[in-house]
C-alpha atoms as a PDB file:
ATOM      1  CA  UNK A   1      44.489  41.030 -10.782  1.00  0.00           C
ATOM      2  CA  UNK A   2      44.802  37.255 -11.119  1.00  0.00           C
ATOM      3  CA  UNK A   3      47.610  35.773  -9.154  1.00  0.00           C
ATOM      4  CA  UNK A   4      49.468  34.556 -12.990  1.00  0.00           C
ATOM      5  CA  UNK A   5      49.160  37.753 -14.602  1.00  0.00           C
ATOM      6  CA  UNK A   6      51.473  39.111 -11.195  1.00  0.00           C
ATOM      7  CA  UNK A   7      54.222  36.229 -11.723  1.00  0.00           C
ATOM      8  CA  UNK A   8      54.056  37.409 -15.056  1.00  0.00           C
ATOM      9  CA  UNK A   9      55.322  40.975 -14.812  1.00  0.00           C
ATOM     10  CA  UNK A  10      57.433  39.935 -12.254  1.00  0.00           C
ATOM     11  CA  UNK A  11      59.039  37.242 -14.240  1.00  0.00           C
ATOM     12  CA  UNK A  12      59.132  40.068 -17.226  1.00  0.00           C
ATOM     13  CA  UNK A  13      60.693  43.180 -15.298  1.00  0.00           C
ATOM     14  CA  UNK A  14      63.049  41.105 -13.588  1.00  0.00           C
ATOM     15  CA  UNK A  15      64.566  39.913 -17.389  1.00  0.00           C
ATOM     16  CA  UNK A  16      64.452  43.947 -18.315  1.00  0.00           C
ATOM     17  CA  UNK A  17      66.103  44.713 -15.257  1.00  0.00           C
ATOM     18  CA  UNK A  18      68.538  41.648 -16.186  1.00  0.00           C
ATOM     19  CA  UNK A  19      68.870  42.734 -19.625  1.00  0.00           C
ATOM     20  CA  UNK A  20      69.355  46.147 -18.868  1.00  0.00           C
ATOM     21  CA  UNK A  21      72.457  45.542 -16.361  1.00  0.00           C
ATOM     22  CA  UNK A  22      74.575  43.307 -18.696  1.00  0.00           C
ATOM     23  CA  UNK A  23      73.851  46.084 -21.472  1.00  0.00           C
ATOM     24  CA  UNK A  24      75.000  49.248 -18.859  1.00  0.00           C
ATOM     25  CA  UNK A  25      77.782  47.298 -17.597  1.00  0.00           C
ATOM     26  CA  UNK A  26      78.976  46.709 -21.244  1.00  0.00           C
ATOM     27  CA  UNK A  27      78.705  49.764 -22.303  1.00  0.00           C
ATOM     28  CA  UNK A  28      79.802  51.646 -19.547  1.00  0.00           C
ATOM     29  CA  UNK A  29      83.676  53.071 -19.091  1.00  0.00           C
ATOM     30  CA  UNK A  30      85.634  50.551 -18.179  1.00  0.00           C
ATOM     31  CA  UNK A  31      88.262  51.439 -15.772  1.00  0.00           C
ATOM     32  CA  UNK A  32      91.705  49.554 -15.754  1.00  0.00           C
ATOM     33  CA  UNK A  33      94.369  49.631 -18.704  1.00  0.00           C
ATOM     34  CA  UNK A  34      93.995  50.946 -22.393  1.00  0.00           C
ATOM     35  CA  UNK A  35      94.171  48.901 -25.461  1.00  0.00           C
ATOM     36  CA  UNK A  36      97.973  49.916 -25.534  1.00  0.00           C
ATOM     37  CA  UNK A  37      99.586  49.013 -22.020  1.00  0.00           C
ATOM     38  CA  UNK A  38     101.293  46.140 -20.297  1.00  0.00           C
ATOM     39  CA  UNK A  39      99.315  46.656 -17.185  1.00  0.00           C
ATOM     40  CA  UNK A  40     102.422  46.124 -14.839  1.00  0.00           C
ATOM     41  CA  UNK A  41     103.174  42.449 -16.476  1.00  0.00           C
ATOM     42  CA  UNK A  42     107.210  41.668 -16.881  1.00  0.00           C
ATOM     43  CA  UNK A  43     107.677  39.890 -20.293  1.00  0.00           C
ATOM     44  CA  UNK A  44     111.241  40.337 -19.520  1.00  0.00           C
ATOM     45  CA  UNK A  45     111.752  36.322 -18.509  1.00  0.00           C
ATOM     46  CA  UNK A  46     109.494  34.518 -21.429  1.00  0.00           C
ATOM     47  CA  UNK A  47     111.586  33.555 -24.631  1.00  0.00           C
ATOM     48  CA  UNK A  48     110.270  34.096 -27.964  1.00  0.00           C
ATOM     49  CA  UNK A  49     109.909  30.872 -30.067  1.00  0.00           C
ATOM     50  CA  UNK A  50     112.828  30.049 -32.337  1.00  0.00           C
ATOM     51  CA  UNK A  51     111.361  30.091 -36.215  1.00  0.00           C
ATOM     52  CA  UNK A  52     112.679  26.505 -37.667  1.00  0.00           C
ATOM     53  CA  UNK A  53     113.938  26.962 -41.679  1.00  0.00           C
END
């Protein structure tokens, strides 16, 4: 096999392999908080913004 063709496929698995990580990792199960939870944060000191008439 000439010496380009190797770069090559190495070049092209390592983008599948690259490729193929961000996509598992994106659809995998993320772990952590829901779509519906403060994940331990106190609100309880911020004031809401005062609507001017």
């Amino acid at each position: 096999m000439n010496i380009q063709v190797v770069i090559i496929l190495l070049l092209f698995s390592a983008a599948v392999f690259y490729v193929g990580r961000m996509l598992y990792k994106n659809l995998s199960a993320k772990k952590g908080c829901g779509s519906n939870c403060k994940c331990g944060v106190d609100f309880s000191g911020i004031d809401a913004p005062k609507s001017h008439k």
